[in-house]
PDB file of N, CA and C in Angstrom:
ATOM      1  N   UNK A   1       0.817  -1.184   0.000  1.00  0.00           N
ATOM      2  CA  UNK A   1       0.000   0.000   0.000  1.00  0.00           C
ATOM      3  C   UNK A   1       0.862   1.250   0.000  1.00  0.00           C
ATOM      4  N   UNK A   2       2.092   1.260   0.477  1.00  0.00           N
ATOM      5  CA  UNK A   2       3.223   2.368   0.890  1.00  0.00           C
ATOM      6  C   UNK A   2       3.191   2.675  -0.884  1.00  0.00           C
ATOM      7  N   UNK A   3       3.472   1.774  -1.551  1.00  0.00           N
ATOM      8  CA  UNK A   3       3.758   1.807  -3.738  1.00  0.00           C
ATOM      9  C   UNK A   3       3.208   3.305  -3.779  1.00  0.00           C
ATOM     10  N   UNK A   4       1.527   2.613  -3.567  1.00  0.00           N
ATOM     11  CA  UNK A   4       0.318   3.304  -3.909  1.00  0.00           C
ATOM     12  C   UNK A   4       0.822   4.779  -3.569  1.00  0.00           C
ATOM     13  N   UNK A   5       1.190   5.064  -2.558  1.00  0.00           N
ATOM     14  CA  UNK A   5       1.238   6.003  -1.998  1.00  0.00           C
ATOM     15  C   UNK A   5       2.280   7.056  -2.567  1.00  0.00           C
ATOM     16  N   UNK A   6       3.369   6.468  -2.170  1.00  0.00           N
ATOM     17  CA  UNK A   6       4.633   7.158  -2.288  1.00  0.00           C
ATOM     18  C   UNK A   6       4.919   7.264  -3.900  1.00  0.00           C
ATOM     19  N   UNK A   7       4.943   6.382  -5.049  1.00  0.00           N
ATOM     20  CA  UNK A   7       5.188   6.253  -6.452  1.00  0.00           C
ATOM     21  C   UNK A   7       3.595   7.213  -6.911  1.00  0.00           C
ATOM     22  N   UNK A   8       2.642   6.681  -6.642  1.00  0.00           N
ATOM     23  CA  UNK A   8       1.333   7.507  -7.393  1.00  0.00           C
ATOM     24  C   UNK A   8       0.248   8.145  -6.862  1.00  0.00           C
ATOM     25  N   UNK A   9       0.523   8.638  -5.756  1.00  0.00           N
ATOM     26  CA  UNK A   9      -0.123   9.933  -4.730  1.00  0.00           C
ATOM     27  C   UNK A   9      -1.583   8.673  -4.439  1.00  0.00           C
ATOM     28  N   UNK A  10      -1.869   7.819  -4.340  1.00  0.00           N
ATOM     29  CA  UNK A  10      -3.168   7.258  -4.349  1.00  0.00           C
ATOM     30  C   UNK A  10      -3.164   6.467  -2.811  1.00  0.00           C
ATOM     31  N   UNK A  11      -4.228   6.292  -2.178  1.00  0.00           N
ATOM     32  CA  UNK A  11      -4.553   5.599  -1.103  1.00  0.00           C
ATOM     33  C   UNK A  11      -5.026   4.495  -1.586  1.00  0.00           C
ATOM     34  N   UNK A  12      -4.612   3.633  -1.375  1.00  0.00           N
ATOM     35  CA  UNK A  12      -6.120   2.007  -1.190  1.00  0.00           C
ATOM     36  C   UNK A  12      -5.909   1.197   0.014  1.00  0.00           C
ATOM     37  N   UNK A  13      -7.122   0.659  -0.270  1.00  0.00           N
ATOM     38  CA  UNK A  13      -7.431  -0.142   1.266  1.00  0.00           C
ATOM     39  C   UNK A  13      -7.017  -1.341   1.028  1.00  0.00           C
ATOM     40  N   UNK A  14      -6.819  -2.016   2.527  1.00  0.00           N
ATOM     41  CA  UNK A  14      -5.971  -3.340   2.794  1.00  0.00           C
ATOM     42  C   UNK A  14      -6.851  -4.491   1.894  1.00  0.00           C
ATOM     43  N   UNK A  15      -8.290  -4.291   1.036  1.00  0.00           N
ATOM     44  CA  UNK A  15      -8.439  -5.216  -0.006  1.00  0.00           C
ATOM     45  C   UNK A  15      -7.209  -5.494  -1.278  1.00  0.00           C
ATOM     46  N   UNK A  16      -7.263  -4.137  -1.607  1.00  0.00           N
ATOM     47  CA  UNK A  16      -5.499  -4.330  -2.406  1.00  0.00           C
ATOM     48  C   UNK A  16      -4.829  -5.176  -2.214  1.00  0.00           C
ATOM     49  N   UNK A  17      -4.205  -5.064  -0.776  1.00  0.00           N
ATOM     50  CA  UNK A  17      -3.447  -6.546  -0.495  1.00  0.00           C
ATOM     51  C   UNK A  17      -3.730  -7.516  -0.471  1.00  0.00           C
ATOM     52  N   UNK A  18      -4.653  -7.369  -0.084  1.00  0.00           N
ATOM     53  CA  UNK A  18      -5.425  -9.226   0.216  1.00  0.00           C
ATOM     54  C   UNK A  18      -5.639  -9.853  -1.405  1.00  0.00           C
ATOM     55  N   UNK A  19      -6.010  -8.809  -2.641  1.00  0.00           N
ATOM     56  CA  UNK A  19      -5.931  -9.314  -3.984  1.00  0.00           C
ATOM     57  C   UNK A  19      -4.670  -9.694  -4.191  1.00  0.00           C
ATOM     58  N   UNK A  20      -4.003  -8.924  -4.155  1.00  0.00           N
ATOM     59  CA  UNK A  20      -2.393  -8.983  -4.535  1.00  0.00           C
ATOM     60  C   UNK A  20      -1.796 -10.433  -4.156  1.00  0.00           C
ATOM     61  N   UNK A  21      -1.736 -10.435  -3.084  1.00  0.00           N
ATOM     62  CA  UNK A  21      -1.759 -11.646  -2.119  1.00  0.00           C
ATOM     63  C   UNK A  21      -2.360 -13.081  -2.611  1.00  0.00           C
ATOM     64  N   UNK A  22      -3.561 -12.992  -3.063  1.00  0.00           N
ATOM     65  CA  UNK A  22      -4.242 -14.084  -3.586  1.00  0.00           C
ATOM     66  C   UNK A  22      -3.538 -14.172  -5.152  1.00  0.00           C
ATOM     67  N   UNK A  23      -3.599 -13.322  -5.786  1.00  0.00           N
ATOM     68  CA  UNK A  23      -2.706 -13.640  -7.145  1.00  0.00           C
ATOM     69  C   UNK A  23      -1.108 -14.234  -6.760  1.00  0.00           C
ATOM     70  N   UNK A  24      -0.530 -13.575  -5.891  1.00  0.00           N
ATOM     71  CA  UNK A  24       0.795 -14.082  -5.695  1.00  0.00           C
ATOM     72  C   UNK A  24       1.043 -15.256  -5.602  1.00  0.00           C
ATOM     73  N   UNK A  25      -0.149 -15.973  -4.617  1.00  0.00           N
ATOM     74  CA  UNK A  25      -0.203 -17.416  -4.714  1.00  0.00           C
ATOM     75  C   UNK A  25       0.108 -18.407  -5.840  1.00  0.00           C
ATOM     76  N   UNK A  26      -0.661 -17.734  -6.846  1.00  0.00           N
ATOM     77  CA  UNK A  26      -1.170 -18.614  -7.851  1.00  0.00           C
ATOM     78  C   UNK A  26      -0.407 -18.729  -9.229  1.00  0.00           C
ATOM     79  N   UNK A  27       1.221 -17.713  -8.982  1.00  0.00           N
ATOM     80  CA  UNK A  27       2.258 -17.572  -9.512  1.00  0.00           C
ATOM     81  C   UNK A  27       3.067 -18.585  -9.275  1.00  0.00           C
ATOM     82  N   UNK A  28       4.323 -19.200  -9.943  1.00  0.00           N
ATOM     83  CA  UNK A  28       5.173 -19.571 -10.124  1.00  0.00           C
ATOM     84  C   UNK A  28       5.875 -19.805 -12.066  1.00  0.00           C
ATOM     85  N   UNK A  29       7.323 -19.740 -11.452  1.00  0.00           N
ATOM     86  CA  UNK A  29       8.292 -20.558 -12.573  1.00  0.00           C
ATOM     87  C   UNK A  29       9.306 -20.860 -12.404  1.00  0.00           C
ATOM     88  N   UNK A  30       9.590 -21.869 -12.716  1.00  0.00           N
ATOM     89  CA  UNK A  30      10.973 -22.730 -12.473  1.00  0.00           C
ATOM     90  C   UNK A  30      12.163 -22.054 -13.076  1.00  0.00           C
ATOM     91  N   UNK A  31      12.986 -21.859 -12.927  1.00  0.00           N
ATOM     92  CA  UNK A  31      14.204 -21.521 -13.436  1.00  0.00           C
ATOM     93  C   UNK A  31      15.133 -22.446 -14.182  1.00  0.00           C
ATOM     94  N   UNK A  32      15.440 -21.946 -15.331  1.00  0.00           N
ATOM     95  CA  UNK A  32      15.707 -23.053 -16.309  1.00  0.00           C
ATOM     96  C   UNK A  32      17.039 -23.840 -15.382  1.00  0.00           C
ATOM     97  N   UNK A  33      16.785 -25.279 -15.530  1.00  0.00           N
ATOM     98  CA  UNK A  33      17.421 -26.477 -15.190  1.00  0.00           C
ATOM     99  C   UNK A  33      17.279 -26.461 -13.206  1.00  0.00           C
ATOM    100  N   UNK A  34      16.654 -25.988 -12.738  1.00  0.00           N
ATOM    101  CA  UNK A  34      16.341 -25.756 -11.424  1.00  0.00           C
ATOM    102  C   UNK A  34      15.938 -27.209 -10.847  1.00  0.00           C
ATOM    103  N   UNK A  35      15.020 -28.234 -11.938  1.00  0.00           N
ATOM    104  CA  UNK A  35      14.339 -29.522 -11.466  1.00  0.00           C
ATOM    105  C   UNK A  35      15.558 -30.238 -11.651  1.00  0.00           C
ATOM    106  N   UNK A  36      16.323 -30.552 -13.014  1.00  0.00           N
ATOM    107  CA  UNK A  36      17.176 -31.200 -12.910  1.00  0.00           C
ATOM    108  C   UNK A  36      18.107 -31.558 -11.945  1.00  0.00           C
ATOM    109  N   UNK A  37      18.597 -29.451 -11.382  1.00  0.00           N
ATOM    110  CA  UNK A  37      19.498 -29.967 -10.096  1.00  0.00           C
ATOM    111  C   UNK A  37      19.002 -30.283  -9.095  1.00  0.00           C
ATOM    112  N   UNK A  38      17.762 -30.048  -8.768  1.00  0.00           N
ATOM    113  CA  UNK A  38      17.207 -30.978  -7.761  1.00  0.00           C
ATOM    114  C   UNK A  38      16.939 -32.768  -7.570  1.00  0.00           C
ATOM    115  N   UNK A  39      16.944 -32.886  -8.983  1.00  0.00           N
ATOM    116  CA  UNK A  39      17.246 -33.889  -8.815  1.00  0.00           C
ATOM    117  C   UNK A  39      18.568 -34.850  -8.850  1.00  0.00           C
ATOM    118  N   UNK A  40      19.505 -34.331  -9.174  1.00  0.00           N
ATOM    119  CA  UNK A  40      20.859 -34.652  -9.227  1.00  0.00           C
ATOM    120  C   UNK A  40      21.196 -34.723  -7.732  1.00  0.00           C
ATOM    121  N   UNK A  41      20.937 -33.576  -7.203  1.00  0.00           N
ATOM    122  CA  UNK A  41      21.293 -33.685  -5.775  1.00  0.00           C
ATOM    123  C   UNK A  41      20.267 -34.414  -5.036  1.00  0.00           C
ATOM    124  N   UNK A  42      19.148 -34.768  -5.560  1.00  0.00           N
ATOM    125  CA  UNK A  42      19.134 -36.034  -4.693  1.00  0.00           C
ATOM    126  C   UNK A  42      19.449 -37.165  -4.949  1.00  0.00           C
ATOM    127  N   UNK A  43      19.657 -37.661  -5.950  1.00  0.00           N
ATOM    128  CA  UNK A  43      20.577 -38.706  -6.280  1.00  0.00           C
ATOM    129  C   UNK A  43      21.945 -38.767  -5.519  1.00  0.00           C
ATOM    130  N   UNK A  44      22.856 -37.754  -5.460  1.00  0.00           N
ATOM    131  CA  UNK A  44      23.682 -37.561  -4.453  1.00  0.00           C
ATOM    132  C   UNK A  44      23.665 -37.510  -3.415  1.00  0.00           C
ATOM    133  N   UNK A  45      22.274 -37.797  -2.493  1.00  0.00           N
ATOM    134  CA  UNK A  45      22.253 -37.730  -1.219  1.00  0.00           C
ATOM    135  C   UNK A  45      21.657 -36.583  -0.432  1.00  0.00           C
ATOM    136  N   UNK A  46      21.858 -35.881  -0.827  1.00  0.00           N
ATOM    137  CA  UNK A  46      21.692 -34.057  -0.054  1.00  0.00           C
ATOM    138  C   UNK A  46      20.333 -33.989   0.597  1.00  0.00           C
ATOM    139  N   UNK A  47      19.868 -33.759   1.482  1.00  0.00           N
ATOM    140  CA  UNK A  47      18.988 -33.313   2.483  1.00  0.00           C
ATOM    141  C   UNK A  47      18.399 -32.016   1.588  1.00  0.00           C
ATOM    142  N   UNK A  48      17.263 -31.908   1.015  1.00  0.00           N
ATOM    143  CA  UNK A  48      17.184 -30.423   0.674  1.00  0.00           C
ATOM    144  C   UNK A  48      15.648 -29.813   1.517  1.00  0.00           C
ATOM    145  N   UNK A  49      15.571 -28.324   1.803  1.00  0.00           N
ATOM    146  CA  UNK A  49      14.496 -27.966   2.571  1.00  0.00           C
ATOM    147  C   UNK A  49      14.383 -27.115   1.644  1.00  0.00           C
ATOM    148  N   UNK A  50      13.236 -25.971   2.306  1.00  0.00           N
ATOM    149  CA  UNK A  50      12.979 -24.731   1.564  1.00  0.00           C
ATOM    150  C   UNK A  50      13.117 -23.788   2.526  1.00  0.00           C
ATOM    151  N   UNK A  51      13.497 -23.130   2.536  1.00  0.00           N
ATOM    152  CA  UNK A  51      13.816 -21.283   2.522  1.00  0.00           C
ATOM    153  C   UNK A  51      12.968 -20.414   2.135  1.00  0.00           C
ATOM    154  N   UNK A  52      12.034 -19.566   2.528  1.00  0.00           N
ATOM    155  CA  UNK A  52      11.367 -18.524   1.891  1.00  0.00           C
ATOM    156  C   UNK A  52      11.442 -17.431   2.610  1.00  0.00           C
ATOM    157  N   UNK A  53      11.333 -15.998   2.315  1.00  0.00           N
ATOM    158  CA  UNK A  53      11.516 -14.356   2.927  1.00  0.00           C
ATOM    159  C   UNK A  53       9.476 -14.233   2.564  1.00  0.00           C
ATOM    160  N   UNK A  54       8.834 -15.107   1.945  1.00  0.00           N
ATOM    161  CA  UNK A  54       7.662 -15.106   1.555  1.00  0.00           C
ATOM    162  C   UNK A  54       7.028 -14.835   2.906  1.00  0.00           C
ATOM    163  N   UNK A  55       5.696 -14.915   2.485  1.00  0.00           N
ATOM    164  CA  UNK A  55       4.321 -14.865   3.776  1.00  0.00           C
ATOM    165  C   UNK A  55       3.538 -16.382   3.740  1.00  0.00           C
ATOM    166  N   UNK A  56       3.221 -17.086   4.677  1.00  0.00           N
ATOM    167  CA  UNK A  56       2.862 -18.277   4.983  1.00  0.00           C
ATOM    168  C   UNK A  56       1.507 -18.308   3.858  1.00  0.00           C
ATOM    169  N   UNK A  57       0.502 -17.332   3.482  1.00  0.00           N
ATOM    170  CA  UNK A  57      -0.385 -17.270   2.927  1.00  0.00           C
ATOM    171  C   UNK A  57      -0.043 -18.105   1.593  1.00  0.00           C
ATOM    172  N   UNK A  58       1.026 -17.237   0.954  1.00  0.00           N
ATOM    173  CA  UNK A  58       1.566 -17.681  -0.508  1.00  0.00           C
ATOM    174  C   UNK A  58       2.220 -18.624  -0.578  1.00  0.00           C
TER     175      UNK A  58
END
């Protein structure tokens, strides 16, 4: 909502986010050869987890 504000003088309400939010979800793309090395490294053994700076929602 700060965007809205500061980049294009406009207010909106916390529905904004909550759209935003629901589209974000419903995003993804792999990065070219990203599956492969996942799977290489598990063939090699490796323990892998995930990491995210994300929001539990998305």
């Amino acid at each position: 909502m700060t965007f809205f504000k500061e980049q294009l003088g406009q207010t909106v309400g916390p529905e904004v986010d909550q759209e935003y939010l629901g589209y974000l979800g419903t995003q993804h793309e792999l990065m070219p050869g990203a599956m492969a090395m996942l799977k290489q490294a598990q063939r090699l053994g490796y323990q892998l987890g995930i990491i995210t700076n994300g929001v539990a929602k998305v």
